[in-house]
PDB file of N, CA and C in Angstrom:
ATOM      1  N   UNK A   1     153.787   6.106  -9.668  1.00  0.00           N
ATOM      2  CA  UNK A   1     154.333   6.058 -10.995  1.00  0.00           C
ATOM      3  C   UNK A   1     154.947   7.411 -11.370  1.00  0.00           C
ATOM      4  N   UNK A   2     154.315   8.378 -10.826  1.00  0.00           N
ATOM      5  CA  UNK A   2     154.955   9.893 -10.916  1.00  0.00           C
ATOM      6  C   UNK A   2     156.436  10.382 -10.817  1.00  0.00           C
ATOM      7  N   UNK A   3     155.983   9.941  -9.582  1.00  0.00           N
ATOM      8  CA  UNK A   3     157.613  10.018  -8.715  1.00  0.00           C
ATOM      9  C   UNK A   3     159.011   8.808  -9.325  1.00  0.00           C
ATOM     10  N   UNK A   4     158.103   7.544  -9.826  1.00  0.00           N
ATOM     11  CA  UNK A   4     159.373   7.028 -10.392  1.00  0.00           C
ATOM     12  C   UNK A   4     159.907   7.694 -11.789  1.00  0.00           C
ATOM     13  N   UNK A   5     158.703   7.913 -12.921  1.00  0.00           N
ATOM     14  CA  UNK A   5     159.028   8.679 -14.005  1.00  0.00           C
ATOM     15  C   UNK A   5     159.547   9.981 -13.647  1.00  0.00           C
ATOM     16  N   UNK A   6     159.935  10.557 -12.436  1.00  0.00           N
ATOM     17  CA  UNK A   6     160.641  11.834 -12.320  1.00  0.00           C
ATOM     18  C   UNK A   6     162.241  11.273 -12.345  1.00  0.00           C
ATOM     19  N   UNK A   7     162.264  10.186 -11.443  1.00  0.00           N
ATOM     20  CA  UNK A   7     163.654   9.758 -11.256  1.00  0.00           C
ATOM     21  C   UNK A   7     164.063   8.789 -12.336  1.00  0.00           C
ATOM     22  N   UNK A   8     163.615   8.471 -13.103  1.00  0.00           N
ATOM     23  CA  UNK A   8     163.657   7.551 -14.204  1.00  0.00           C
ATOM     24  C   UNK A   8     164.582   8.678 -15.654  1.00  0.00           C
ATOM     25  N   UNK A   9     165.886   7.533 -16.003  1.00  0.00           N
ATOM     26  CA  UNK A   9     166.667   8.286 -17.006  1.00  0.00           C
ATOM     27  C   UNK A   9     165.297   8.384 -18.308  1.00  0.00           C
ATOM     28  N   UNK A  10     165.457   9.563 -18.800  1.00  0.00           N
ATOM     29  CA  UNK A  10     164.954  10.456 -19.750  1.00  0.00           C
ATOM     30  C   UNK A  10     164.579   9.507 -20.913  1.00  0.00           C
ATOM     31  N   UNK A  11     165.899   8.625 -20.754  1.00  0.00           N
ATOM     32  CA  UNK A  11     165.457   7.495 -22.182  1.00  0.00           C
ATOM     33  C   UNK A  11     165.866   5.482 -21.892  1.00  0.00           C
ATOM     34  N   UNK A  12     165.174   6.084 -20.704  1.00  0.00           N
ATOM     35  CA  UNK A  12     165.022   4.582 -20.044  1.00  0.00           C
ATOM     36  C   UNK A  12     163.731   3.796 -21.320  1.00  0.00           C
ATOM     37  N   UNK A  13     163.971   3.175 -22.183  1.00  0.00           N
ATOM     38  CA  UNK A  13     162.875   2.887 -23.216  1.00  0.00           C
ATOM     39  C   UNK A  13     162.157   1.506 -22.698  1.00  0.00           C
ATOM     40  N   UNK A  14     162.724   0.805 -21.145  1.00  0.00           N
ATOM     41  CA  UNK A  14     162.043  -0.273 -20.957  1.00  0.00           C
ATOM     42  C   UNK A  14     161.022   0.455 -19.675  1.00  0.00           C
ATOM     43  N   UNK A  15     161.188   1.483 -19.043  1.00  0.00           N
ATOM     44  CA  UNK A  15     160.054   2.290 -18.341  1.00  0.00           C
ATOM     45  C   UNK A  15     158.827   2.906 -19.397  1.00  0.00           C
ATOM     46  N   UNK A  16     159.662   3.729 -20.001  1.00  0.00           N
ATOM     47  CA  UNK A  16     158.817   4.281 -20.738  1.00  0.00           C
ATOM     48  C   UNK A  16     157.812   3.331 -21.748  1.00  0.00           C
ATOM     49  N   UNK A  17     158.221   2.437 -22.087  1.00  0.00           N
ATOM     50  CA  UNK A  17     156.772   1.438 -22.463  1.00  0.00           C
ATOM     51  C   UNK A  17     156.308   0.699 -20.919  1.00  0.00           C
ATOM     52  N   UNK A  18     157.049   0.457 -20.239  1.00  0.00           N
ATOM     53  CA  UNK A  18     155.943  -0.026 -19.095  1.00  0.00           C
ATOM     54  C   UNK A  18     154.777   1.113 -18.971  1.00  0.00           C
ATOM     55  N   UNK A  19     155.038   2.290 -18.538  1.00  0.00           N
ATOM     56  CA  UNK A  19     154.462   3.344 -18.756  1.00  0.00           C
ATOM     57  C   UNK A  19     152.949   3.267 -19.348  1.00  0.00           C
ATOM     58  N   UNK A  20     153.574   3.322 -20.837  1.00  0.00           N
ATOM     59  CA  UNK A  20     152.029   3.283 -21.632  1.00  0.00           C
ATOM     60  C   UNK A  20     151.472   2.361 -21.188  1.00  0.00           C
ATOM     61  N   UNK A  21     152.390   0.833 -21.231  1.00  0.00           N
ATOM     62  CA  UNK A  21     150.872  -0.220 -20.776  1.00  0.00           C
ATOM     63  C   UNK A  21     150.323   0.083 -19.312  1.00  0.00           C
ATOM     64  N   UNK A  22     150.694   0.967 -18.084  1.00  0.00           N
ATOM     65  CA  UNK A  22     150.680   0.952 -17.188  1.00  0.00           C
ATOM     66  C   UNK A  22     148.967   1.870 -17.494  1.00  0.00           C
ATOM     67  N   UNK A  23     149.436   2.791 -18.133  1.00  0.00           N
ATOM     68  CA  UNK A  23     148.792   4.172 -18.415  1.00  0.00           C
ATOM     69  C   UNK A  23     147.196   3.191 -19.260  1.00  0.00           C
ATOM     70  N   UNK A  24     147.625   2.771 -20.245  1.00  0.00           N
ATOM     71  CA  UNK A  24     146.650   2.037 -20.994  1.00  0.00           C
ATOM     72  C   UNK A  24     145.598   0.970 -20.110  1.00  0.00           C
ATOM     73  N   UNK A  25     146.432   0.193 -19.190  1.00  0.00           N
ATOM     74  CA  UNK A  25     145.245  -1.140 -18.305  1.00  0.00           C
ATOM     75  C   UNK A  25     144.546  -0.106 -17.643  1.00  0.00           C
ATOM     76  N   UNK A  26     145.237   1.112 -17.137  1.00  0.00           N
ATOM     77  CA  UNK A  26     144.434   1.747 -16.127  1.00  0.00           C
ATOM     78  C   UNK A  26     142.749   2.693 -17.091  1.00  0.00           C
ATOM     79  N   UNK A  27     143.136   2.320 -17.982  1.00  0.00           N
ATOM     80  CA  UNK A  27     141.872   3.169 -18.865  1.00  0.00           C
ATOM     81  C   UNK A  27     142.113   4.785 -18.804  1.00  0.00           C
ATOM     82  N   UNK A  28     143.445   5.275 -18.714  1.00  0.00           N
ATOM     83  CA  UNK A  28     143.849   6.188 -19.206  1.00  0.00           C
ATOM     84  C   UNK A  28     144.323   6.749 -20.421  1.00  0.00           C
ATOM     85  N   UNK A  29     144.470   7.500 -20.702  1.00  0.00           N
ATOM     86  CA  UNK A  29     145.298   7.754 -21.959  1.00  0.00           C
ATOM     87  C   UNK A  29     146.471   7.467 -21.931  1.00  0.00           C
ATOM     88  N   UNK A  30     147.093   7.207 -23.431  1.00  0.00           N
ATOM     89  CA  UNK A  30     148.294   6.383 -22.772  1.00  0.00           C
ATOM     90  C   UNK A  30     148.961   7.244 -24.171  1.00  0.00           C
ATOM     91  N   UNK A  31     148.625   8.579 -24.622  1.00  0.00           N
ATOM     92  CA  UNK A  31     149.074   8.909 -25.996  1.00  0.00           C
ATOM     93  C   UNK A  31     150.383   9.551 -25.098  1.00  0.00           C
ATOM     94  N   UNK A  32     150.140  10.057 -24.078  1.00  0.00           N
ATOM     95  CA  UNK A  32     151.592  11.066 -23.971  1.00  0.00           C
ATOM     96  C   UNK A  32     152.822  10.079 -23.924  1.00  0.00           C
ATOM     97  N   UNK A  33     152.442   9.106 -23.384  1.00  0.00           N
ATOM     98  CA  UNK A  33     153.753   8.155 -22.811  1.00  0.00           C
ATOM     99  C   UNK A  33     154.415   7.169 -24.480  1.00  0.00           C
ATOM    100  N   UNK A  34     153.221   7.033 -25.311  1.00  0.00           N
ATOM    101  CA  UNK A  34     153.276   6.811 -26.898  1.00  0.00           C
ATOM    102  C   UNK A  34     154.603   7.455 -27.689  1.00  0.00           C
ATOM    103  N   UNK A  35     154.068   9.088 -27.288  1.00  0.00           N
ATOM    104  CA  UNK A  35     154.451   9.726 -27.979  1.00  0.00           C
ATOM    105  C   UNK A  35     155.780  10.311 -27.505  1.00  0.00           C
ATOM    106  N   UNK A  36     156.005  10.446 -26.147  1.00  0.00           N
ATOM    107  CA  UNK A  36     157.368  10.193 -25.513  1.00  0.00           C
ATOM    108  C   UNK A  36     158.733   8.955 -25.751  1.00  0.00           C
ATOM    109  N   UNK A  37     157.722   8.119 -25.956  1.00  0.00           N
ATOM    110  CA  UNK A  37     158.400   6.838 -26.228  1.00  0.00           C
ATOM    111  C   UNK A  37     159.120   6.737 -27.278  1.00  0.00           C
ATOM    112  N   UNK A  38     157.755   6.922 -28.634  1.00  0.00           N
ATOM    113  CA  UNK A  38     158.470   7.099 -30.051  1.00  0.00           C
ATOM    114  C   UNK A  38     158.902   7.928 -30.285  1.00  0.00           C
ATOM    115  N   UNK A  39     159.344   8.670 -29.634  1.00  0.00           N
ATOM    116  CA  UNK A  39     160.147   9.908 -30.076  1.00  0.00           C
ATOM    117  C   UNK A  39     161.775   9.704 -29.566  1.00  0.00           C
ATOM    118  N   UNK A  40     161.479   8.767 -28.689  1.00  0.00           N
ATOM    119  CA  UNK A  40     163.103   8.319 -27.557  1.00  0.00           C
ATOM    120  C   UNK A  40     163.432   7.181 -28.616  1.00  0.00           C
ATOM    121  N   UNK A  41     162.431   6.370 -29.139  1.00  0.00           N
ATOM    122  CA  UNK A  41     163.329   5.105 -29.800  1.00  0.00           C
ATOM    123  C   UNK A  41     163.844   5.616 -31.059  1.00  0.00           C
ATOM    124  N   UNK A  42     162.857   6.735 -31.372  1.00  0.00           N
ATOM    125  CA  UNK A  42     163.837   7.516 -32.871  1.00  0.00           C
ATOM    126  C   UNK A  42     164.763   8.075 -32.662  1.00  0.00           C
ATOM    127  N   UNK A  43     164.946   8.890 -31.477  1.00  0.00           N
ATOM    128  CA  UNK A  43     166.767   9.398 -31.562  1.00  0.00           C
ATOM    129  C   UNK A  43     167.783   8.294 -31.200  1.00  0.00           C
ATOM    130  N   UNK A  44     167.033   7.803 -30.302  1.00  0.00           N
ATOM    131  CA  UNK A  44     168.106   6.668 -29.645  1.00  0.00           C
ATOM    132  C   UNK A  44     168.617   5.695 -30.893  1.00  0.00           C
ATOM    133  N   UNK A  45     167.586   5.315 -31.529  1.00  0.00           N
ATOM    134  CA  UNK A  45     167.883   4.319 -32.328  1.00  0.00           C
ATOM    135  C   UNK A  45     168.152   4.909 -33.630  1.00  0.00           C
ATOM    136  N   UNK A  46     167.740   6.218 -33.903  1.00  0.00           N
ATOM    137  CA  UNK A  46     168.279   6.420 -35.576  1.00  0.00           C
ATOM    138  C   UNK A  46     168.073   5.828 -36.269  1.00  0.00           C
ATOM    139  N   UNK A  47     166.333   5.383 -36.230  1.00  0.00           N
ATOM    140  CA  UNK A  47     165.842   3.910 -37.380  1.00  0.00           C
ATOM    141  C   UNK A  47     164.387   4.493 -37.211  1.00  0.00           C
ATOM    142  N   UNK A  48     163.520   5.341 -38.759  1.00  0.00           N
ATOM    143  CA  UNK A  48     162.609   5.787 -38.267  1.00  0.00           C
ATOM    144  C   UNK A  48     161.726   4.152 -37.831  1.00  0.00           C
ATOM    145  N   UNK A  49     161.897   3.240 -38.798  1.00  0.00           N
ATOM    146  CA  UNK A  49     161.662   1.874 -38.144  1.00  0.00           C
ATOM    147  C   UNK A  49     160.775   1.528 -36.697  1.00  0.00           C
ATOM    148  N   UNK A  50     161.482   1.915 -35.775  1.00  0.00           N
ATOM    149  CA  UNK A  50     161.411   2.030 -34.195  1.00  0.00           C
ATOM    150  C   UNK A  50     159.953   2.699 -33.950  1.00  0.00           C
ATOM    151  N   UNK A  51     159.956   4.115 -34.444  1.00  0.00           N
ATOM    152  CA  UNK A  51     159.150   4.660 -33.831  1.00  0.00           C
ATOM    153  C   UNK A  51     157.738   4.581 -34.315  1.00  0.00           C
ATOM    154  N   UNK A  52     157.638   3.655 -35.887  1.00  0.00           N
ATOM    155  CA  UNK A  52     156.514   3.770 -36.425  1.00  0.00           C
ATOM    156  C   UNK A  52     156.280   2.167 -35.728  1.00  0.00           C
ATOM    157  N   UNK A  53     156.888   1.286 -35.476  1.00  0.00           N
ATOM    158  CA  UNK A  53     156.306   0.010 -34.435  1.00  0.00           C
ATOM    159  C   UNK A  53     155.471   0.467 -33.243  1.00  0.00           C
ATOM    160  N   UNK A  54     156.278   1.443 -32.602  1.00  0.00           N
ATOM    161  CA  UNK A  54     155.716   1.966 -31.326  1.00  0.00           C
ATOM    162  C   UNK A  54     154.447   2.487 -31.747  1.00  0.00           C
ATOM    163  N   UNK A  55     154.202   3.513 -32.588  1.00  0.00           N
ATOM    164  CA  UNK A  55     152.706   3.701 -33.239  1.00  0.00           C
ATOM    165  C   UNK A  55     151.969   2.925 -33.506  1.00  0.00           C
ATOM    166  N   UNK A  56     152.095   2.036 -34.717  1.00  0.00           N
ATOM    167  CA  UNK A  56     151.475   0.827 -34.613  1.00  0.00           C
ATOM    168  C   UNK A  56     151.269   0.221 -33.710  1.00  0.00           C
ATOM    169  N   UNK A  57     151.777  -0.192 -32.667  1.00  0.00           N
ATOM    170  CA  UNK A  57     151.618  -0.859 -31.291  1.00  0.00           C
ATOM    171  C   UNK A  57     150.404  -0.250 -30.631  1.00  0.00           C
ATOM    172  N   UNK A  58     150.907   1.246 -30.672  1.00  0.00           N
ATOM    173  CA  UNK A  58     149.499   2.212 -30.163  1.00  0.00           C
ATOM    174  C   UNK A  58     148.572   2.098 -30.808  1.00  0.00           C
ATOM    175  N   UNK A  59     148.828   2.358 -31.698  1.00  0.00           N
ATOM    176  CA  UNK A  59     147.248   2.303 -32.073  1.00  0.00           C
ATOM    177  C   UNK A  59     146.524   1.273 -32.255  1.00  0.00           C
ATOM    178  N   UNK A  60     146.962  -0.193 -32.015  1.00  0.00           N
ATOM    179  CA  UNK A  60     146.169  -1.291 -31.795  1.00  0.00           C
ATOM    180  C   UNK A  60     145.772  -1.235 -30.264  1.00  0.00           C
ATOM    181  N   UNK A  61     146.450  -1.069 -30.062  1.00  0.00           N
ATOM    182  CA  UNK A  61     145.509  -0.691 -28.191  1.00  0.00           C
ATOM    183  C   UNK A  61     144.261   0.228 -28.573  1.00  0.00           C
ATOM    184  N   UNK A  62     144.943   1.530 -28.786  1.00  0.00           N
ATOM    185  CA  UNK A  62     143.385   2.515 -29.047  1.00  0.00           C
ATOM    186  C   UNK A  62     142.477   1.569 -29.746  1.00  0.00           C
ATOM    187  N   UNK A  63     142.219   1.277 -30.533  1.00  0.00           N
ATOM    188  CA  UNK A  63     141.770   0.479 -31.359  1.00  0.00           C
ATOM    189  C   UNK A  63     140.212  -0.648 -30.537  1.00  0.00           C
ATOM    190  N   UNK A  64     141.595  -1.243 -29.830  1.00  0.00           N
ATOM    191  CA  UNK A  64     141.145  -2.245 -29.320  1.00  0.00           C
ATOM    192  C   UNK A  64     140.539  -1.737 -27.956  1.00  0.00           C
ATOM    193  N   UNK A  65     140.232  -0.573 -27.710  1.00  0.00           N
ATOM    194  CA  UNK A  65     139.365   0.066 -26.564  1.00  0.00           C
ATOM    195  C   UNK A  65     138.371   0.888 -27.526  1.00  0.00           C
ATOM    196  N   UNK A  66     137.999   0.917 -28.640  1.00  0.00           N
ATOM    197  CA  UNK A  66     137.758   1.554 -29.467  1.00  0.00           C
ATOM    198  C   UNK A  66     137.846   2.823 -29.834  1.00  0.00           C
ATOM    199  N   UNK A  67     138.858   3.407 -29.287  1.00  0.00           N
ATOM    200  CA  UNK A  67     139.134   4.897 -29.790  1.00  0.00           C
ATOM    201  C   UNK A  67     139.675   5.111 -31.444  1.00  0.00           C
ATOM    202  N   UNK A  68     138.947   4.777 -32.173  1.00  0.00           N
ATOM    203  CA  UNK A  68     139.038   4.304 -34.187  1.00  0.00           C
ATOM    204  C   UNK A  68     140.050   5.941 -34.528  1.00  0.00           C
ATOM    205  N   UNK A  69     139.078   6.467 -33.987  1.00  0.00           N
ATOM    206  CA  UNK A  69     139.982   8.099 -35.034  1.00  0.00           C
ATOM    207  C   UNK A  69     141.012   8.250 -34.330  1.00  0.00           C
ATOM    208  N   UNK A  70     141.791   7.943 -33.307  1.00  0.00           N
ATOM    209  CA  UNK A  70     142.904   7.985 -32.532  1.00  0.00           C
ATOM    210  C   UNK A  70     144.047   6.782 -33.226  1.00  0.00           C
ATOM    211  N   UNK A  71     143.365   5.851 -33.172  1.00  0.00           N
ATOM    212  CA  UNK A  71     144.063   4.367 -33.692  1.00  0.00           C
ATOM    213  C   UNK A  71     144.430   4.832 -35.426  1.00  0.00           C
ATOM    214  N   UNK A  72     143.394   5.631 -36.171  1.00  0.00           N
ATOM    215  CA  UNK A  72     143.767   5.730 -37.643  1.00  0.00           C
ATOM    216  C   UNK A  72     144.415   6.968 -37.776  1.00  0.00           C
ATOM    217  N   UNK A  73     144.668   8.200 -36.814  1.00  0.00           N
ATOM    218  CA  UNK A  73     145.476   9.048 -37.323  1.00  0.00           C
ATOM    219  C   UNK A  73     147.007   8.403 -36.704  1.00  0.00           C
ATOM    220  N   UNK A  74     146.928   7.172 -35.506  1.00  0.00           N
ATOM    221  CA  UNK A  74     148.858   6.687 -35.256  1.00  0.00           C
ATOM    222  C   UNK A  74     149.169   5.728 -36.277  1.00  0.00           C
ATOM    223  N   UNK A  75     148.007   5.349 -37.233  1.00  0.00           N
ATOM    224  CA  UNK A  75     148.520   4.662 -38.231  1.00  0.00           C
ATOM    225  C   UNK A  75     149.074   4.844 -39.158  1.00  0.00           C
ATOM    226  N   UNK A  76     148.302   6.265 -39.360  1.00  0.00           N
ATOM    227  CA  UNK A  76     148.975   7.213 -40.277  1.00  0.00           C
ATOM    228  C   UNK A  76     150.135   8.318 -40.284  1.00  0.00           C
ATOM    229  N   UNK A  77     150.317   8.466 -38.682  1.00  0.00           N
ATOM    230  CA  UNK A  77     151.665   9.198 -38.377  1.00  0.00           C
ATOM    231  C   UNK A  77     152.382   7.891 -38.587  1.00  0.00           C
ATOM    232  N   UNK A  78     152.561   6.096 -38.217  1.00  0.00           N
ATOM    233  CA  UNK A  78     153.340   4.931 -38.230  1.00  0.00           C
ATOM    234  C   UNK A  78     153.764   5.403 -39.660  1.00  0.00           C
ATOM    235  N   UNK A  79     152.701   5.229 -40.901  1.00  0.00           N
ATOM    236  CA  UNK A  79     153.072   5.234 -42.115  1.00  0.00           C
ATOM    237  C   UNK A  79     154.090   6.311 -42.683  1.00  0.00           C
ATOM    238  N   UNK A  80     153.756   7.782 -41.788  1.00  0.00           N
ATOM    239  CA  UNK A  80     154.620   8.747 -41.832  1.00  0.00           C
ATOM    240  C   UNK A  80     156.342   8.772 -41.925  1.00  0.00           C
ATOM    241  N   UNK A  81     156.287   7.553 -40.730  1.00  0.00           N
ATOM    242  CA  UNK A  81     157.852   6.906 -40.362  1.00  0.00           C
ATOM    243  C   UNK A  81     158.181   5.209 -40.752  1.00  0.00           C
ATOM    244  N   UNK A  82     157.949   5.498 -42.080  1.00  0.00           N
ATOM    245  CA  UNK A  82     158.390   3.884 -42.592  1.00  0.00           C
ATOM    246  C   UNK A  82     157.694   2.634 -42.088  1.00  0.00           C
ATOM    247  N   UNK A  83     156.349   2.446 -41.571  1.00  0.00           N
ATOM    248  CA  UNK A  83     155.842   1.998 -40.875  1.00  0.00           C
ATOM    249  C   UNK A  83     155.985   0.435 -42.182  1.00  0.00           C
ATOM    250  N   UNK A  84     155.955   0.474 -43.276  1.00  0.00           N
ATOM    251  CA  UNK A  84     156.032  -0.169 -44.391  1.00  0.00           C
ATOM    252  C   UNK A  84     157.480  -1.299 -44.071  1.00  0.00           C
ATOM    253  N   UNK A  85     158.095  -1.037 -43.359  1.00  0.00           N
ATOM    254  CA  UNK A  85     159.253  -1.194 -43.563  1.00  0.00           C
ATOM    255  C   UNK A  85     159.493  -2.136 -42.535  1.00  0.00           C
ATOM    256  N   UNK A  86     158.173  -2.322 -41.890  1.00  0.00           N
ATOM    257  CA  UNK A  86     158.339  -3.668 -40.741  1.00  0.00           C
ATOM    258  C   UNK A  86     157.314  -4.789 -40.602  1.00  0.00           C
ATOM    259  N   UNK A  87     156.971  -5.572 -40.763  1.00  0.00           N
ATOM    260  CA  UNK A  87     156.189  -6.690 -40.879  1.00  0.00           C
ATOM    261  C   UNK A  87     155.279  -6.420 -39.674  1.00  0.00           C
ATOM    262  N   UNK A  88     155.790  -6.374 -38.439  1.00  0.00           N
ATOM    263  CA  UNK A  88     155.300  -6.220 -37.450  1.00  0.00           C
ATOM    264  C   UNK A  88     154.712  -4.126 -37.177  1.00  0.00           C
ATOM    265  N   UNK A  89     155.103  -3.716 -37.518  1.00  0.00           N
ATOM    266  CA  UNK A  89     154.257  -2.714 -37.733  1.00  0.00           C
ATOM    267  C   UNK A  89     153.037  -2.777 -38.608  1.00  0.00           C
ATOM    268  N   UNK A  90     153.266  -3.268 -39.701  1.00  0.00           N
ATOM    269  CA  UNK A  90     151.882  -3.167 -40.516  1.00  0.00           C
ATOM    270  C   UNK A  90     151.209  -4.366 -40.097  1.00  0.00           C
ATOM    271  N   UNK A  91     151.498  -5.338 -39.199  1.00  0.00           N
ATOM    272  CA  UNK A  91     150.605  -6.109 -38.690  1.00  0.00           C
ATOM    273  C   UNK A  91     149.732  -5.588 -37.865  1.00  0.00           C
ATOM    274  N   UNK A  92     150.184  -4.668 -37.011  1.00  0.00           N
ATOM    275  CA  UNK A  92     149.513  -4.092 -35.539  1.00  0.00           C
ATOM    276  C   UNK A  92     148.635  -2.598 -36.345  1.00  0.00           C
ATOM    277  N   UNK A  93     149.261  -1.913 -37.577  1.00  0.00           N
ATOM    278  CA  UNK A  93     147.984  -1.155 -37.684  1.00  0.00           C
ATOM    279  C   UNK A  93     147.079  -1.740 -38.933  1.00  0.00           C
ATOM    280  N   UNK A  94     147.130  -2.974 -39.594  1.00  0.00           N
ATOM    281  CA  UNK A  94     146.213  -3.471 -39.980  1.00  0.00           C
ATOM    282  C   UNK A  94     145.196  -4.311 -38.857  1.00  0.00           C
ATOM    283  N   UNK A  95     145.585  -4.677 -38.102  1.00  0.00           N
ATOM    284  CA  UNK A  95     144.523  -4.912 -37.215  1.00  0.00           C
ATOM    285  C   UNK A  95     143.867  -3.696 -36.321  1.00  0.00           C
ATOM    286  N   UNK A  96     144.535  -2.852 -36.171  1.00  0.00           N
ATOM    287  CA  UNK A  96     143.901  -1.222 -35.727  1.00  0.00           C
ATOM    288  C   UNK A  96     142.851  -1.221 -36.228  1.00  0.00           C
ATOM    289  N   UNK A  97     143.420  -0.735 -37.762  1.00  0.00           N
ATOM    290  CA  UNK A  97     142.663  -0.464 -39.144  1.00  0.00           C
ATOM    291  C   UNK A  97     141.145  -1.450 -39.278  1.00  0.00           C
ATOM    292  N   UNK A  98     141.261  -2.458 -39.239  1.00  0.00           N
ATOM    293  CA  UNK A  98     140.286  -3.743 -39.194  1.00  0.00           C
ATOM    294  C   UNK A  98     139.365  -3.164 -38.293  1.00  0.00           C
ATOM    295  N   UNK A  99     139.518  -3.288 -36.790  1.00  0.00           N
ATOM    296  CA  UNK A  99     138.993  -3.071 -36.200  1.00  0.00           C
ATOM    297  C   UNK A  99     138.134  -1.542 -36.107  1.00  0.00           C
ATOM    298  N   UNK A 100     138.791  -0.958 -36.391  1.00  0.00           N
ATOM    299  CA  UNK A 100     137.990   0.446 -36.416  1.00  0.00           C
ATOM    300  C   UNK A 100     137.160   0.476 -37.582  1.00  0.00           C
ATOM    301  N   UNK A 101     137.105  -0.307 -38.564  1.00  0.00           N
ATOM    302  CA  UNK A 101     136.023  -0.577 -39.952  1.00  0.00           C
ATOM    303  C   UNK A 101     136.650  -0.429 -41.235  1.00  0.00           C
ATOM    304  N   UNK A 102     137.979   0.093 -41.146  1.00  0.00           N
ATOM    305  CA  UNK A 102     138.880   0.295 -42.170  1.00  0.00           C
ATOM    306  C   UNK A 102     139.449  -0.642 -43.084  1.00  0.00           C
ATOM    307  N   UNK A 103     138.136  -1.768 -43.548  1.00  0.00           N
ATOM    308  CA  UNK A 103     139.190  -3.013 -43.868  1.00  0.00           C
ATOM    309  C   UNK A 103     139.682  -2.892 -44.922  1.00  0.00           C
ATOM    310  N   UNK A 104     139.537  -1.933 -46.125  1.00  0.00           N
ATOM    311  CA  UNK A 104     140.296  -1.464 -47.289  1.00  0.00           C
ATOM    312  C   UNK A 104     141.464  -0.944 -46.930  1.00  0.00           C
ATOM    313  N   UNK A 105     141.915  -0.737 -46.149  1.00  0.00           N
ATOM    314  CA  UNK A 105     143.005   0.066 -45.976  1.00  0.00           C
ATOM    315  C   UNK A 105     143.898  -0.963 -45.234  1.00  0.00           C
ATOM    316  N   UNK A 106     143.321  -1.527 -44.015  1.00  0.00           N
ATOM    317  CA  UNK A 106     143.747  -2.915 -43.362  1.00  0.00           C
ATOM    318  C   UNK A 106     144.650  -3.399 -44.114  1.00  0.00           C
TER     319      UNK A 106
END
C-alpha cells in the first residue's frame, strides 16, 4: 500500500479513501489518511461541504471501534466546516455522537 500511495496522484480522492478504509479494517489508525483526504476534497472541491462528510464519515468509524474522544473532536472539526449543511454528514456524526454516549448532542 506504501509503494502504491507513493505513485498514486497527490489527489487521487478514490485511493485516498480506499486508503482510510484500508487503514481502518486493518485496526490501524486511519486519522492521517482522514485528514489527507479532507483536506484534498476541500481544495479540490471548493465546498467546505466535502470535507466535513469526510469527518463525519470518520468519525463514525472511530466511533464504531470505540475511540468516543477521537469520533467527538471529528465531529466537531465536521461542524467546524459546515457539517450542518449536509443531511448525510449530520447523519454519520449523530450516530458517532450516539454511540460514544453523546445522545444530547446526537
Amino acid at each position: 500500500m506504501e509503494r502504491l500511495a507513493r505513485e498514486a496522484p497527490a489527489d487521487d480522492m478514490h485511493w485516498l479513501g480506499l486508503q482510510q478504509q484500508l487503514a481502518f479494517f486493518a485496526a490501524t489508525s486511519s486519522t492521517p489518511f482522514a485528514e489527507r483526504n479532507a483536506g484534498e476534497q476541500q481544495r479540490r472541491a471548493k465546498r467546505m461541504e466535502n470535507a466535513a462528510n469526510e469527518l463525519a464519515w470518520h468519525a463514525q468509524l472511530e466511533s464504531f471501534v470505540g475511540n468516543y474522544a477521537l469520533a467527538r473532536k471529528l465531529c466537531r472539526q465536521a461542524g467546524e466546516r459546515r457539517v450542518k449543511d449536509s443531511d448525510l454528514g449530520l447523519q454519520h456524526c449523530a450516530i458517532a455522537l450516539a454511540e460514544a454516549g453523546d445522545v444530547t448532542q446526537a
